[in-house]
Protein backbone atom coordinates (compact mmCIF):
# COMPACT_ATOMS: atom_id res chain seq x y z
CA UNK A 1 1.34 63.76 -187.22
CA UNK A 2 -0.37 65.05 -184.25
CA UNK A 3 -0.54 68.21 -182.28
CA UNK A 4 2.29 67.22 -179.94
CA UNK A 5 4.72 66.09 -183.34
CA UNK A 6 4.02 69.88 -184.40
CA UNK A 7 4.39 71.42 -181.15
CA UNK A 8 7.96 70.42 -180.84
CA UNK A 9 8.46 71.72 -184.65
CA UNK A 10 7.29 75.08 -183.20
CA UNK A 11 10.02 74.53 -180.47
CA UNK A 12 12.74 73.66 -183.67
CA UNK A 13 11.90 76.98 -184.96
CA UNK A 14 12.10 78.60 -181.85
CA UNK A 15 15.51 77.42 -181.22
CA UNK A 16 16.26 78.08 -184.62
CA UNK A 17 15.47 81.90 -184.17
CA UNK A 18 16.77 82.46 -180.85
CA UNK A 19 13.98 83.03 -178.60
CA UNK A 20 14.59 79.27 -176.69
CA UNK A 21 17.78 77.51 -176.07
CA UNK A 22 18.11 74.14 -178.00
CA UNK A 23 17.70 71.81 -175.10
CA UNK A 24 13.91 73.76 -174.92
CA UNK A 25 13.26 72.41 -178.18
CA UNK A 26 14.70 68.85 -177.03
CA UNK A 27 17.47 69.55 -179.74
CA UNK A 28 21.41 69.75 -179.48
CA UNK A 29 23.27 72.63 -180.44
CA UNK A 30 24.71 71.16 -183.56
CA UNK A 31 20.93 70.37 -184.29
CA UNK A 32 19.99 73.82 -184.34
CA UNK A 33 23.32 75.15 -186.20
CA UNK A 34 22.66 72.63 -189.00
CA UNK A 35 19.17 74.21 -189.13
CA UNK A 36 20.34 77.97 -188.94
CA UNK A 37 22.65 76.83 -192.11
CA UNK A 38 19.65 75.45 -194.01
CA UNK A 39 17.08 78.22 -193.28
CA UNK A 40 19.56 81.12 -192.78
CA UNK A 41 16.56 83.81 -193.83
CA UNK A 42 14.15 82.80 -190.86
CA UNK A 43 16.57 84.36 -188.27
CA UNK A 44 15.74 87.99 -187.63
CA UNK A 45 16.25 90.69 -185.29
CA UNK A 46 14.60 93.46 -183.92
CA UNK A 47 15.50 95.55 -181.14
CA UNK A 48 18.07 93.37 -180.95
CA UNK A 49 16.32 90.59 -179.87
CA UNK A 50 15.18 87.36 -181.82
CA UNK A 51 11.94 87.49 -183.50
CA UNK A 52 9.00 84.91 -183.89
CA UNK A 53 6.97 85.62 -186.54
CA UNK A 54 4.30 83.19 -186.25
CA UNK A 55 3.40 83.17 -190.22
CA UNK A 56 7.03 81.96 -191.25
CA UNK A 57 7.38 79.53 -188.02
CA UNK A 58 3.82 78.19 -189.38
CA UNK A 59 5.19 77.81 -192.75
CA UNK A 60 8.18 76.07 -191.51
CA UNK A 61 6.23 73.66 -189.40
CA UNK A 62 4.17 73.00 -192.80
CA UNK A 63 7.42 72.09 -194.59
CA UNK A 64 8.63 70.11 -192.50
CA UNK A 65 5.49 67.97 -191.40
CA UNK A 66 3.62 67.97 -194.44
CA UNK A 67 0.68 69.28 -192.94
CA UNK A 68 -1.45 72.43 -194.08
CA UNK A 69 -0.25 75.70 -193.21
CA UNK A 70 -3.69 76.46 -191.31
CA UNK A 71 -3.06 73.44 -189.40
CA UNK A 72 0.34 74.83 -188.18
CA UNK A 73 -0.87 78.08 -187.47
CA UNK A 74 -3.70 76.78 -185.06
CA UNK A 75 -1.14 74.42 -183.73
CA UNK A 76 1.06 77.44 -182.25
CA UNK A 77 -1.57 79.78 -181.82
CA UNK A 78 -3.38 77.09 -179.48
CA UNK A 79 -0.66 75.31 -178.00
CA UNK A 80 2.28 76.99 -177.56
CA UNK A 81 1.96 77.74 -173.91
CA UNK A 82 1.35 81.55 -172.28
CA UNK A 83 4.73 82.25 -170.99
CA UNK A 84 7.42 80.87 -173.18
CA UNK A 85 10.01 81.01 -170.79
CA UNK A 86 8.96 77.68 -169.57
CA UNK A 87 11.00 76.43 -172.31
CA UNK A 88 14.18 78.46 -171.21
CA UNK A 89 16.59 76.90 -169.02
């Protein structure tokens, strides 16, 4: 798995939190429901507004791809681009 296979995981998560729509993460809605059933306790609010907590999106890119959590965190510290809303529609 390279860094582009876990940068779209970090966009799964995303989507699966709230902060990007689905079609940012190159997912369908029924995609990202499915994964809001399975990992129900990743979704959280503050302020009302969805929250990416880059320890738990790390850990979900880990569990997903197999790879070390380390590897996951540089992934989305390094990669995930400066303004986010370039993933918004």
């Amino acid at each position: 798995m390279n860094d582009d296979d876990l940068v779209i995981l970090s966009w799964r998560y995303a989507a699966l939190v709230g902060i990007i729509k689905p079609s940012g993460a190159r997912m369908t809605e029924d995609e990202v429901a499915a994964d809001r059933a399975q990992w129900p306790h990743l979704i959280k609010i503050d302020d009302g507004l969805p929250v990416f907590d880059l320890d738990e999106g790390a850990a979900f890119m880990a569990e997903l791809s197999g790879q070390p959590l380390a590897e996951c965190r540089r992934v989305i510290d390094e990669e995930w681009p400066e303004n986010p809303e370039e993933l918004f529609e």
